[in-house]
Protein backbone atom coordinates (compact mmCIF):
# COMPACT_ATOMS: atom_id res chain seq x y z
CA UNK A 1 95.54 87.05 104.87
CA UNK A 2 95.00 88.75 101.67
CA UNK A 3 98.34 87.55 100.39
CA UNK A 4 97.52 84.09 101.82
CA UNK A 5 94.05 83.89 100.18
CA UNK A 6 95.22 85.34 96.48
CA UNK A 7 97.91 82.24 96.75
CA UNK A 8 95.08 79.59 97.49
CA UNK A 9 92.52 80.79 95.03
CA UNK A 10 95.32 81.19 92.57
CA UNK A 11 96.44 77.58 92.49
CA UNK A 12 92.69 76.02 92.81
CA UNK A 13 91.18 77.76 90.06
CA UNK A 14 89.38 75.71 87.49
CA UNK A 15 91.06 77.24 84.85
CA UNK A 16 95.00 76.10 85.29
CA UNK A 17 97.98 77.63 83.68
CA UNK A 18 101.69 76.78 84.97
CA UNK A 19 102.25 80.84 85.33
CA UNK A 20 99.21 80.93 87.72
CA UNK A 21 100.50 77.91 89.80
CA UNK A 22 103.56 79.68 89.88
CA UNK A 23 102.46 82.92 91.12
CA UNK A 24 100.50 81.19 93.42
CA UNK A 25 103.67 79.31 95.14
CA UNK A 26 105.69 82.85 95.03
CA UNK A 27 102.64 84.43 96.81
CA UNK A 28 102.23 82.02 99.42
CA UNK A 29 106.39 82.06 100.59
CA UNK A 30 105.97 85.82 100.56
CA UNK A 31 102.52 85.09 102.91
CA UNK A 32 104.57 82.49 104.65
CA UNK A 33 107.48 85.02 105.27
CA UNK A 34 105.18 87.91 106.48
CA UNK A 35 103.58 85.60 108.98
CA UNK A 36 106.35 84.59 110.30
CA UNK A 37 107.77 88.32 110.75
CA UNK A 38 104.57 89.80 112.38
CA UNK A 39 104.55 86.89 114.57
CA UNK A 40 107.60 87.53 115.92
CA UNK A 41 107.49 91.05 116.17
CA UNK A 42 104.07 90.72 118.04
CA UNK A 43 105.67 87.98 120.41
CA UNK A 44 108.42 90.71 121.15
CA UNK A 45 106.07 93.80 121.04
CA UNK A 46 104.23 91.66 123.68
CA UNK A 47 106.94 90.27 126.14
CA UNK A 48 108.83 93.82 126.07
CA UNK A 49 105.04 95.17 127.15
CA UNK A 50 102.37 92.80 128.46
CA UNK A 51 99.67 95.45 129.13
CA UNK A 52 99.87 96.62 125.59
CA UNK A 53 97.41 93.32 125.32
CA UNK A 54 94.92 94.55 127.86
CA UNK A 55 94.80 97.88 126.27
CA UNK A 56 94.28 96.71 123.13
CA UNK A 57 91.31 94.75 124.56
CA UNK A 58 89.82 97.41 126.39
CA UNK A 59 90.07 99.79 123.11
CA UNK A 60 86.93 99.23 120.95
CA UNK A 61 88.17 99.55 118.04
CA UNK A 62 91.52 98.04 118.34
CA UNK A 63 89.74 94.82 120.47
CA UNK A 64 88.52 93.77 117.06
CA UNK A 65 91.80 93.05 115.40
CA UNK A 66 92.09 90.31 117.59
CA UNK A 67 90.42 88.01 115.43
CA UNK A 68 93.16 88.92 112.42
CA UNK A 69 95.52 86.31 113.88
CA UNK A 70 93.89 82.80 113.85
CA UNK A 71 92.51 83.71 110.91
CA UNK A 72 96.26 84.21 109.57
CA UNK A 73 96.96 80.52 110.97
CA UNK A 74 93.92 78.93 109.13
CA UNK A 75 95.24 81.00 106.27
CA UNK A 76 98.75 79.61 105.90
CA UNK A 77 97.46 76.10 106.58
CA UNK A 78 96.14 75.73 103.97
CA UNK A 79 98.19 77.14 102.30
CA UNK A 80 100.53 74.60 103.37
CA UNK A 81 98.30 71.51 102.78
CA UNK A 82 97.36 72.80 99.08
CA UNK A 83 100.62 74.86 97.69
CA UNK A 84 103.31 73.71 100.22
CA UNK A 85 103.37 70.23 100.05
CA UNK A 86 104.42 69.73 96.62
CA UNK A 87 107.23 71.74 97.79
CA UNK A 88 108.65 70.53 100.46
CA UNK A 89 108.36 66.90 102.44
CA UNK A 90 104.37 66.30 102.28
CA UNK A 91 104.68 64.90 106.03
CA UNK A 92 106.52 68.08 107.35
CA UNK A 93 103.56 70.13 105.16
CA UNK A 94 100.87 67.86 107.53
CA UNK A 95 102.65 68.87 110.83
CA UNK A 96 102.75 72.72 110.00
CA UNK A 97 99.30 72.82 109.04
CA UNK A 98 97.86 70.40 112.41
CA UNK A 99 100.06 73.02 114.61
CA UNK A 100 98.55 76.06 113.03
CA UNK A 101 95.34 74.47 113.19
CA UNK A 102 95.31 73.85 116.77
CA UNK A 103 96.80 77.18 117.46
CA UNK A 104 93.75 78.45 115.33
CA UNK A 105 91.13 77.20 117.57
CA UNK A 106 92.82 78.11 120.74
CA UNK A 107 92.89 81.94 119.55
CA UNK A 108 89.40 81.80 117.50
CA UNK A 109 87.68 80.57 120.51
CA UNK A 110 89.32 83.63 122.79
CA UNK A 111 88.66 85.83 120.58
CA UNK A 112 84.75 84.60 120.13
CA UNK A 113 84.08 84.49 123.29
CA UNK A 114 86.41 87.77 124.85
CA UNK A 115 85.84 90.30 122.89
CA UNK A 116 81.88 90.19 122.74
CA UNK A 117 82.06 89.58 126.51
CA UNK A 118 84.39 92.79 126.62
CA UNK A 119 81.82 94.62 124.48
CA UNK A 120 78.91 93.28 126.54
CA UNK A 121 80.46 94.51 129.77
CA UNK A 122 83.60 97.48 129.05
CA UNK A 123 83.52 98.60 125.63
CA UNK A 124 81.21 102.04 125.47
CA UNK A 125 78.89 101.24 122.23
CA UNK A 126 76.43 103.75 120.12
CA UNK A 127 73.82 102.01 117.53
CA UNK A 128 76.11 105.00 114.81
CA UNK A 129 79.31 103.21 115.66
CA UNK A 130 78.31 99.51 114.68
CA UNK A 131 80.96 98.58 111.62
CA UNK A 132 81.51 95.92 109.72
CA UNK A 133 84.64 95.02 112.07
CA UNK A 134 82.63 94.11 114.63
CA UNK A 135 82.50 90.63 112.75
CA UNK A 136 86.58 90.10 112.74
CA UNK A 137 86.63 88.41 116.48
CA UNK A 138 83.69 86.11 115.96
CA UNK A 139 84.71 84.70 111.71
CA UNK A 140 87.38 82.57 112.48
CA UNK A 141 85.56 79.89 113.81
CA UNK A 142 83.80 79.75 110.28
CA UNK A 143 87.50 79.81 108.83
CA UNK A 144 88.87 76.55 110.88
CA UNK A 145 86.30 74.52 108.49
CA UNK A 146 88.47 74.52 105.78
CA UNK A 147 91.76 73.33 107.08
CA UNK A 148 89.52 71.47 109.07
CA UNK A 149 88.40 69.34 106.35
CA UNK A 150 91.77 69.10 104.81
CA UNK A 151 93.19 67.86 107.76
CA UNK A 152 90.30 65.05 108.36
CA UNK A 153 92.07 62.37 107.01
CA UNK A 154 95.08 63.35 108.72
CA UNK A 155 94.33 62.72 111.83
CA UNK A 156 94.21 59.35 113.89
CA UNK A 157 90.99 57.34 112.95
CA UNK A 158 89.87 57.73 116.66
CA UNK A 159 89.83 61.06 116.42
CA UNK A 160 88.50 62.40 113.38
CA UNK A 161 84.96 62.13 114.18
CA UNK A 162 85.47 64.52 117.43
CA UNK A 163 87.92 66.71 114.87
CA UNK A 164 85.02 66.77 112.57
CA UNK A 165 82.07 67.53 115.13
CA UNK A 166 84.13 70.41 116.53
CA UNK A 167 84.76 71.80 112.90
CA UNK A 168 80.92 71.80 112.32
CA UNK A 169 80.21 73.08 116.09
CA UNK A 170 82.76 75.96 115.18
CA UNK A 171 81.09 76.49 112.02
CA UNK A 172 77.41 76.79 113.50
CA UNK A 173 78.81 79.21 116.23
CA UNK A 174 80.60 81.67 113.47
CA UNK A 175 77.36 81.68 111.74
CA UNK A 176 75.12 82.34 114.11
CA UNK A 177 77.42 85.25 115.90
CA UNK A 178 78.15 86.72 112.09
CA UNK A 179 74.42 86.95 111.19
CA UNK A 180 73.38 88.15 114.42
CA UNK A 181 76.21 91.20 113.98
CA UNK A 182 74.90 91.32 110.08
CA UNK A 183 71.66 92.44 111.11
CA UNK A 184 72.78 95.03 113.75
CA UNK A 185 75.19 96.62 110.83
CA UNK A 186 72.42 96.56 108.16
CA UNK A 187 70.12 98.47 110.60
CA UNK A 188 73.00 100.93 111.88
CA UNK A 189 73.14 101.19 107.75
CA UNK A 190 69.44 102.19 107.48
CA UNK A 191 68.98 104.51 110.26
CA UNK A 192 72.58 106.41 110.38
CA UNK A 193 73.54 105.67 107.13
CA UNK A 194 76.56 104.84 105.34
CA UNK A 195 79.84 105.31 107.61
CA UNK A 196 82.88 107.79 107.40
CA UNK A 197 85.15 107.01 103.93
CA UNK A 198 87.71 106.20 106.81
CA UNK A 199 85.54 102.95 107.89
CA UNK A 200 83.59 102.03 104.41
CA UNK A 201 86.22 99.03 104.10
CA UNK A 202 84.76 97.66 106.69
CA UNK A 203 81.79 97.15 104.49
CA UNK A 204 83.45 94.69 102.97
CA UNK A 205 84.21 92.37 105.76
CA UNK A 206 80.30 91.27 105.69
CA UNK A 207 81.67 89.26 102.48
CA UNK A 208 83.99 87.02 104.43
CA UNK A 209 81.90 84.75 106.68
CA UNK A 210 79.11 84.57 103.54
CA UNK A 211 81.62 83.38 101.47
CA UNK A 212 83.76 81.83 103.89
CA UNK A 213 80.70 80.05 105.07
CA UNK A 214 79.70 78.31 102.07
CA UNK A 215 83.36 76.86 100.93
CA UNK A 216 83.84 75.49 104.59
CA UNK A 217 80.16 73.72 104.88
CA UNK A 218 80.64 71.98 101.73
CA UNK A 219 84.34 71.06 102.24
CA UNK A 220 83.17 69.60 105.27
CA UNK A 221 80.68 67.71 103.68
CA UNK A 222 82.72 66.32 101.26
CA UNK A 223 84.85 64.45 103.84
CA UNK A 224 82.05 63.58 106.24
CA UNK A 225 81.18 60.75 104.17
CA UNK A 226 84.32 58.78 104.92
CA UNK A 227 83.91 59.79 109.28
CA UNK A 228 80.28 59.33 109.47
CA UNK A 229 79.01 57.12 106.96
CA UNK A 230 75.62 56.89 107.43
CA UNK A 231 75.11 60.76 107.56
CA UNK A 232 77.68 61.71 105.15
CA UNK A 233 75.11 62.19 102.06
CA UNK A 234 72.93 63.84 103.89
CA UNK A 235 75.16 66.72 105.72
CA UNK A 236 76.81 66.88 101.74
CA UNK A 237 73.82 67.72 100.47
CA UNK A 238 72.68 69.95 103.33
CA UNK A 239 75.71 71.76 102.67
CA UNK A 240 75.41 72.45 99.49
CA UNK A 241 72.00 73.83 100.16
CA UNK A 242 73.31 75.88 102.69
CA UNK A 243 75.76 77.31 99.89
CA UNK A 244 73.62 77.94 97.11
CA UNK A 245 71.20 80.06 99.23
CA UNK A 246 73.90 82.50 101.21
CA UNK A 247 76.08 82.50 97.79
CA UNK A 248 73.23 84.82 96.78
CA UNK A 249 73.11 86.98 99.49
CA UNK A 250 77.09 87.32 99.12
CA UNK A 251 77.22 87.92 95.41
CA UNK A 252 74.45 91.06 96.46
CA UNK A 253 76.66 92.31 99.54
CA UNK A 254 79.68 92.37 97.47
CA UNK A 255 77.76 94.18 94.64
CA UNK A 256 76.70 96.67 97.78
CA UNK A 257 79.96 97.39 98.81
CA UNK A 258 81.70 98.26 95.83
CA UNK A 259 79.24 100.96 94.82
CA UNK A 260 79.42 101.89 98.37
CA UNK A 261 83.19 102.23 97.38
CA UNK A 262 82.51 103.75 94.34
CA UNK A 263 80.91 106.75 95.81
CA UNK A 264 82.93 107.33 98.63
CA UNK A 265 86.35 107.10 96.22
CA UNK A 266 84.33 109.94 93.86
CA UNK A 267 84.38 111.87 97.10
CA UNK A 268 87.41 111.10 99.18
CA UNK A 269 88.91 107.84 100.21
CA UNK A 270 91.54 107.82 101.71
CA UNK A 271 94.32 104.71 102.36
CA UNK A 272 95.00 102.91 105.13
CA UNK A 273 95.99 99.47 106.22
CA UNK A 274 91.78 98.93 106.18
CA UNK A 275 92.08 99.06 102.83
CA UNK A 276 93.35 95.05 102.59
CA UNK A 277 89.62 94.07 103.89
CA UNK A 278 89.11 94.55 99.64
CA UNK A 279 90.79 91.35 99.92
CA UNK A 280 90.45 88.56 101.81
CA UNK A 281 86.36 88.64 102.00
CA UNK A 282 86.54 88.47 98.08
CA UNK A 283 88.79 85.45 98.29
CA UNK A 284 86.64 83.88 100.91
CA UNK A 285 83.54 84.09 98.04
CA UNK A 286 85.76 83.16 95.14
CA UNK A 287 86.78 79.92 97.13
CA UNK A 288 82.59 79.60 97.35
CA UNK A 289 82.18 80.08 94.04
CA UNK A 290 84.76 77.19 93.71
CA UNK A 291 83.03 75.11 95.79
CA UNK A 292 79.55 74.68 94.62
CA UNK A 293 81.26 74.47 90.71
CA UNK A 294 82.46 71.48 91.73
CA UNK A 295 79.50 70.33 93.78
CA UNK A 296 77.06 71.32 91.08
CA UNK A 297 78.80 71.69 87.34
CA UNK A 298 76.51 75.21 87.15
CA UNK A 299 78.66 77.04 84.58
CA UNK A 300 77.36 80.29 86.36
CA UNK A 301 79.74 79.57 89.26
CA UNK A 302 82.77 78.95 87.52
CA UNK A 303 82.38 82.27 85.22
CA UNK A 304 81.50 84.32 88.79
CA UNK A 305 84.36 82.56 90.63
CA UNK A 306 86.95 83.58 87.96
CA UNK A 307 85.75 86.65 87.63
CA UNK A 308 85.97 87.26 91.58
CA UNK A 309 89.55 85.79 91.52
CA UNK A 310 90.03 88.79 88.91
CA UNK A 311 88.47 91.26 91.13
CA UNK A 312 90.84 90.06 94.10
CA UNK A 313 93.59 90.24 92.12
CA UNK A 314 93.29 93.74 91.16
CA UNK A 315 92.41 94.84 94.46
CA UNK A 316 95.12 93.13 95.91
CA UNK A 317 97.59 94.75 93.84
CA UNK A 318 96.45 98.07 94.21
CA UNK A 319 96.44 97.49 98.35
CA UNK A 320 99.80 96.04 97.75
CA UNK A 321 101.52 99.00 96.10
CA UNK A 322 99.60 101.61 98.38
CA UNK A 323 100.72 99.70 101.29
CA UNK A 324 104.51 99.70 99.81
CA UNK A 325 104.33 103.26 98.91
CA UNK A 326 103.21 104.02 102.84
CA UNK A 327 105.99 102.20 103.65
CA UNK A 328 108.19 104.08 101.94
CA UNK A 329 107.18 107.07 102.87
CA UNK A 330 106.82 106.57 106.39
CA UNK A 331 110.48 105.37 106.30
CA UNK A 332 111.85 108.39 104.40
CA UNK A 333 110.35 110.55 106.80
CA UNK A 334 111.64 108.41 109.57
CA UNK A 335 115.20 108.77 107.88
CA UNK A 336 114.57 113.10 107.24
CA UNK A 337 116.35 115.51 109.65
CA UNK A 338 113.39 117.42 110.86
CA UNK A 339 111.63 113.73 111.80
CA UNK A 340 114.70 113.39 114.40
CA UNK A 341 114.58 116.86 115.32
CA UNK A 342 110.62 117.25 116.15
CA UNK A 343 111.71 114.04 118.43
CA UNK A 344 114.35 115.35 119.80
């Protein structure tokens, strides 16, 4: 997703240079090709062992990963309907993007509704192990808006205004299951303080559905206008409300988490494959940022949203070559004679 998101914020930046369109299209097909890959290595991981699924679910930690995959499908389409399609045939771009849509929902709504019902009823919780990761299952609702108002003029005319109403009804429920879980991880902040290095990543996840939330209600206001006429102005302008007043709140998380960051990297922090939520949440705020520039001409949100696409680009690459360098060395010691003999 963090590959995904660079690509997208890349090649709808205000400022345009052919390199940066460019990068953005070589991002996206190496996005495009890593989707594909962990798909199918999750479809095999899965037929070869079904209950790896139910213990994943029954884990509490691991239960919240679930929401990584529609996320990745609202991801790639749009990457599809804004990079791809001056690529390859425009109407093959459309179909890609519906399917991965659909497929979106499906798995955003399971994931919404299973894991908190898992937590709720399996899952053995403490007040000291709240995280920012409990947000993962229930965002992706908030991400469909997005590709959801892309995809509004795609669909048949009889259908757009229920594909519409279910983009705002899966809007509203992201929001109100993200700032419920907000508040529980801001008091778990206050009272127990800030969390392991291991888990201060996680911090950053808060970002996403703030940001996230403020490019999808006014995307979705922009194309409301042409599906419900008579309320189009007024959800547009709601919307941008909406945005200007959790924008804040995100700009001060983000500002949070990094000297969260900060101090815990003075100390000790060490990598994992956590480390790409420095990502995708800032991508989710640049695309904000975007969003109300264009809705409101404030010069303060096109300086901000360039300089967040900066800040995700750094952190991206410095994810990206930790992650590689993992890799690596997971595979050379993989390849090394006293791997095979300590399994032996």
């Amino acid at each position: 997703m963090g590959t995904g998101i660079l690509a997208i914020t890349l090649t709808v930046a205000p400022v345009q240079l052919p390199i940066v369109r460019h990068l953005g299209a070589v991002l996206f097909a190496i996005d495009v090709a890593m989707f594909v890959g962990f798909t199918l290595l999750w479809t095999i991981g899965i037929a070869r062992s079904p209950r790896t699924v139910t213990e994943s679910l029954h884990d509490p930690a691991r239960a919240q990963t679930w929401g990584a995959p529609p996320m990745a499908c609202f991801t790639v389409a749009v990457g599809f309907l804004r990079i791809a399609s001056g690529a390859i045939d425009a109407a093959a771009s459309v179909e890609i993007a519906q399917a991965l849509f659909v497929a979106g929902v499906v798995l955003s709504l399971w994931s919404a509704f299973l894991v908190p019902y898992l937590m709720f009823t399996r899952h053995e919780l403490t007040p000291q192990r709240a995280y920012g990761s409990w947000l993962l299952p229930v965002v992706p609702p908030i991400v469909a808006s997005v590709p959801a108002a892309l995809l509004s003029p795609t669909w048949p005319e009889s259908m757009r205004g229920s594909m519409l109403g279910l983009a705002y009804a899966l809007l509203g429920l992201g929001v109100a299951l993200a700032a419920i879980i907000i508040v529980i991880f801001y008091t778990r902040l206050l009272y127990h303080k800030i969390p392991e290095a291991a888990v201060v990543p996680t911090m950053w996840i808060v970002v996403g559905p703030l940001g996230q939330s403020v490019a999808g209600i006014i995307a979705l206001g922009t194309v409301s206008a042409s599906v419900w006429p008579e309320l189009g102005h007024g959800l547009y302008v709601a919307g941008v409300a909406f945005g200007l007043l959790v924008w804040g709140f995100g700009v001060y998380w983000l500002l949070m988490a990094l000297a969260v960051t900060v101090r815990a990297a003075r100390k000790h922090l060490p990598f994992s494959l956590g480390w790409w939520a420095f990502t995708f949440p800032v991508g989710t705020l640049t695309s904000g940022s975007y969003g109300l520039y264009a809705a409101t001409h404030a010069a303060v949100f096109d300086v901000v949203g360039l300089l967040l696409l900066g800040l995700l680009a750094t952190t991206w690459s410095i994810v990206a070559v930790r992650s590689l360098r993992s890799i690596a060395v997971t595979m050379r010691f993989a390849k090394s004679p006293s791997s095979r003999l300590a399994t032996a």
